[in-house]
Protein backbone atom coordinates (compact mmCIF):
# COMPACT_ATOMS: atom_id res chain seq x y z
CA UNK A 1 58.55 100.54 62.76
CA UNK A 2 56.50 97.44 61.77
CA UNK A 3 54.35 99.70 59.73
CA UNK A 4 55.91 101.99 57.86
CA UNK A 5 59.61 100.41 57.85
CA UNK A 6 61.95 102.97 57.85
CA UNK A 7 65.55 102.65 57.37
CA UNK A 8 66.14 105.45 59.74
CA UNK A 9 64.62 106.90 63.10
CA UNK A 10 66.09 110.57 64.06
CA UNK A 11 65.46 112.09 67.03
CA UNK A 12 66.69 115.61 66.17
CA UNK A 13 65.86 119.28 66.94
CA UNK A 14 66.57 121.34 69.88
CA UNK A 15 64.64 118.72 72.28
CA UNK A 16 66.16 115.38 70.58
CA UNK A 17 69.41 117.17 71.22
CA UNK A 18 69.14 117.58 74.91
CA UNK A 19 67.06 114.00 75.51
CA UNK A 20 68.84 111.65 73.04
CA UNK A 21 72.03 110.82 74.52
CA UNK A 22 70.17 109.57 77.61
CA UNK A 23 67.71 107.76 76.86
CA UNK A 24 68.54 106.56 73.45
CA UNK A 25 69.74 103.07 74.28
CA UNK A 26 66.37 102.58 76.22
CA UNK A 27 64.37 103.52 72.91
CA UNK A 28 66.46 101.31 70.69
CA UNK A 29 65.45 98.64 73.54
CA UNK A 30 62.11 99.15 73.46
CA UNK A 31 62.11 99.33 69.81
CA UNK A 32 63.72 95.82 69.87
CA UNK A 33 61.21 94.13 72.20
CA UNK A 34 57.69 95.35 70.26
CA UNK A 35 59.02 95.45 66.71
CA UNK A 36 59.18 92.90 64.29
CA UNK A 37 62.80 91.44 63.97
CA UNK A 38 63.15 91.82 60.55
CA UNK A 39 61.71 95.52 60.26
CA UNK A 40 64.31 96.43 63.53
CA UNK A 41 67.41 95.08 62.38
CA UNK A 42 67.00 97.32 58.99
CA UNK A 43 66.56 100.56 61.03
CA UNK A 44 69.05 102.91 62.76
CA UNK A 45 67.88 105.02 65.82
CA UNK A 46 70.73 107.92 66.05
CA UNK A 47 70.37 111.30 67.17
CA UNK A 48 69.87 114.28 64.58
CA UNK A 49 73.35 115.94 63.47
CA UNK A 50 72.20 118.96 62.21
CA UNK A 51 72.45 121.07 65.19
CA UNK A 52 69.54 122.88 67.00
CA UNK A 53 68.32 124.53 63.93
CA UNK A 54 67.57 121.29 61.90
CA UNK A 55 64.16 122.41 62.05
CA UNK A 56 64.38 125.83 60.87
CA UNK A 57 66.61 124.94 58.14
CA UNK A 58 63.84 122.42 57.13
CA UNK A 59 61.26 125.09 57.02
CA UNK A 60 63.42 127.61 54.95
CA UNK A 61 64.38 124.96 52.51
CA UNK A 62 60.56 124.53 51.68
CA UNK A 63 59.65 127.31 50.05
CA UNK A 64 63.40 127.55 48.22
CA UNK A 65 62.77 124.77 46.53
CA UNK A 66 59.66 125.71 45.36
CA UNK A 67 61.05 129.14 44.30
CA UNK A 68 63.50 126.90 42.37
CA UNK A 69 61.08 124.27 40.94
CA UNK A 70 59.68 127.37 39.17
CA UNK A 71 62.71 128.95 37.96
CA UNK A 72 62.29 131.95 40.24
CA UNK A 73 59.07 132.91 38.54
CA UNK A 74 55.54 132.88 40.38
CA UNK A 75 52.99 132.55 37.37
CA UNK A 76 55.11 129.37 35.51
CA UNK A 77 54.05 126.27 36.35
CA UNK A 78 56.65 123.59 37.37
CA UNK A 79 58.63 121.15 35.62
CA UNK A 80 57.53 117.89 34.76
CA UNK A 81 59.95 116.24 36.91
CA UNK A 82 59.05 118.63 40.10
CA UNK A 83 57.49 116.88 42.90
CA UNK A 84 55.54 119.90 43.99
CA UNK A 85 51.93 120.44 44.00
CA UNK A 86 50.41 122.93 41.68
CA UNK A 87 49.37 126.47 43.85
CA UNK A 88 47.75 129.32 42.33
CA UNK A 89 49.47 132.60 43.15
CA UNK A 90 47.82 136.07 43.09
C-alpha cells in the first residue's frame, strides 16, 4: 500500500469469495497499523463482486481485446491508440 498506492485492494476469485467475509476486517486492520496514513485512508479493501469466475472472465477478455485492437484480422498491426504489444503471428 505505501508503495504502489492503490485506490483499491480486491480480494476476489473463488478463494477471496469463501475467505473475505471473515477475515476482511482483520486485513483492513492490519493494513491500518503498517501503512502509511495517508496512502490507507485513499484505499478501499472490499471483496471481489464478480462472482467465482472473475478470473476466467479476465483471461477470456485478454485475447478479445486483442482480436479487437486488430479489427479481427491477424497480419494488421494495431491502432495507434491500442495499448497492446506488437506479436508476430504465423
Amino acid at each position: 500500500m505505501n508503495l504502489f498506492n492503490p485506490e483499491r485492494i480486491v480480494v476476489a476469485g473463488w478463494a477471496g469469495l469463501l475467505l473475505a467475509p471473515r477475515p476482511l476486517p482483520s486485513v483492513r486492520a492490519a493494513a491500518a497499523a503498517y501503512a502509511l496514513r495517508q496512502p490507507f485512508e485513499r484505499t478501499v479493501i472490499e471483496p471481489g463482486r464478480l462472482g467465482p469466475e472473475a478470473v476466467t472472465v479476465g483471461a477470456a477478455a485478454l485475447p478479445l481485446g486483442r482480436f479487437l485492437a486488430f479489427g479481427g484480422h491477424r497480419d494488421v498491426p494495431p491502432r495507434e491508440d491500442c495499448q497492446w504489444p506488437p506479436v508476430a503471428f504465423r
